[in-house]
Protein backbone atom coordinates (compact mmCIF):
# COMPACT_ATOMS: atom_id res chain seq x y z
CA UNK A 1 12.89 -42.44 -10.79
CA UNK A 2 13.91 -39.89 -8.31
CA UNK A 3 15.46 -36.58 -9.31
CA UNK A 4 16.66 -33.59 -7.77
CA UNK A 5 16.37 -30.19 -8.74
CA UNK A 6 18.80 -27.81 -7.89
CA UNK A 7 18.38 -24.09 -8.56
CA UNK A 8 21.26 -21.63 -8.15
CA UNK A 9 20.33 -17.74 -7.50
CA UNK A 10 21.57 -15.07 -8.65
CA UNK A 11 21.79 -12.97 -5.54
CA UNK A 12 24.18 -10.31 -7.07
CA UNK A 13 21.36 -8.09 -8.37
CA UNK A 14 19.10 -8.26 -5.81
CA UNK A 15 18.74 -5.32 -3.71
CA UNK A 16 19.58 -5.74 -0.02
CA UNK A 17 18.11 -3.42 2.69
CA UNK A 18 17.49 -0.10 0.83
CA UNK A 19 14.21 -1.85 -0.27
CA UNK A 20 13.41 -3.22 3.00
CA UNK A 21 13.18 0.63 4.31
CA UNK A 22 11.67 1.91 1.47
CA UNK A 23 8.78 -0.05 1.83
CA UNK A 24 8.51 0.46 5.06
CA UNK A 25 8.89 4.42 4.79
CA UNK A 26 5.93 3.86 1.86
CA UNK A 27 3.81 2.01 4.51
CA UNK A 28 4.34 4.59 6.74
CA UNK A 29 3.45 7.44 5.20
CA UNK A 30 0.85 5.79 3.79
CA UNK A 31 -1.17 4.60 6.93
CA UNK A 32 -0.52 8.33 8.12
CA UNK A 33 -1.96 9.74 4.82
CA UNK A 34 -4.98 7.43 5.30
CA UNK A 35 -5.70 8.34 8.99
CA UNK A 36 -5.46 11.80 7.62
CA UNK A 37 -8.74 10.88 5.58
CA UNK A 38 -11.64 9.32 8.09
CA UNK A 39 -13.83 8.89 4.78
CA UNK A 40 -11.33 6.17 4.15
CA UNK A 41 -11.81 3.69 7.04
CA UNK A 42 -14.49 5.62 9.34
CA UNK A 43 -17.28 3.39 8.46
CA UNK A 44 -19.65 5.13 11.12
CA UNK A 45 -19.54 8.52 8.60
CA UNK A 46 -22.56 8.71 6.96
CA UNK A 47 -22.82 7.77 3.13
CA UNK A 48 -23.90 11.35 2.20
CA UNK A 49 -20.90 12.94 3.60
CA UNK A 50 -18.54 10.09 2.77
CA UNK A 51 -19.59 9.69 -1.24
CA UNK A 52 -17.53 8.30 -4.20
CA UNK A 53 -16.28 11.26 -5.13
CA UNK A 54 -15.01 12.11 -1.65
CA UNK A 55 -13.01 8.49 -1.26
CA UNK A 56 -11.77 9.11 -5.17
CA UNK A 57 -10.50 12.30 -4.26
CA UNK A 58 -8.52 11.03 -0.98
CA UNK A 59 -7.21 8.32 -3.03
CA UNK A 60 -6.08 10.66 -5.52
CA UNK A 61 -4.75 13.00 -2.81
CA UNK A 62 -2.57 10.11 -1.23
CA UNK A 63 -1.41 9.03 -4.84
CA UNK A 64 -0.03 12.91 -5.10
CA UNK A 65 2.05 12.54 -1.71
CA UNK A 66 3.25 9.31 -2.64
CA UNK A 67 3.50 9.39 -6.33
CA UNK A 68 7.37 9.67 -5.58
CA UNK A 69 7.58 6.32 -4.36
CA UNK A 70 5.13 4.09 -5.98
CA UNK A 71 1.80 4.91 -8.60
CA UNK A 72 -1.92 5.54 -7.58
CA UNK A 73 -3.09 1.75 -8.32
CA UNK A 74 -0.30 0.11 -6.03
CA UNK A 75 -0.93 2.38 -3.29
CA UNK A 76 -4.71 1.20 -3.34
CA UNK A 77 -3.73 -2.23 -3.27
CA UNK A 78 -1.04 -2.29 -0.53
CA UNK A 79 -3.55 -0.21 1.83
CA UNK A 80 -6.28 -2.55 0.83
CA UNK A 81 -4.00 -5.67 1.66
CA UNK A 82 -2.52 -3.90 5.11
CA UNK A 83 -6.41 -3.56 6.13
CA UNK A 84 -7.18 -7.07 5.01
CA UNK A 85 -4.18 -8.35 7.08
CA UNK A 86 -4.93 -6.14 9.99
CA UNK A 87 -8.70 -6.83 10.53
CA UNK A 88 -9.12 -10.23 8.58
């Protein structure tokens, strides 16, 4: 028995390009915010300088400048998920 499955999509509410640029304006400003904070990626800094309570408080500093577009948690994972992709 052979049977076919066919699914039809409701492609009246789905947003078209406004989400497109919005999460590219979210990367964006994100990668700048990052660059902004060396303690974030500069793995050369020394531990000392570069503690826990440093990278919590860029974090939290990004999550202010973004908090417009998308909370604190999400803009951890998308970062952590651009740097996978771009050095994995």
């Amino acid at each position: 028995m052979h049977s076919e499955y066919h699914l039809d999509s409701d492609t009246e509410n789905v947003p078209t390009g406004d989400l497109e640029f919005n999460t590219f304006v979210i990367e964006e400003v994100l990668i700048s915010e990052v660059l902004e904070r060396p303690c974030l990626w500069d793995h050369t800094m020394d531990i000392k300088i570069k503690g826990m309570d440093t990278v919590r408080k860029a974090w939290e500093e990004i999550g202010q400048v973004l908090s417009m577009y998308i909370c604190f948690y999400i803009i951890l994972f998308k970062f952590a998920c651009i740097y996978l992709y771009i050095y994995m």
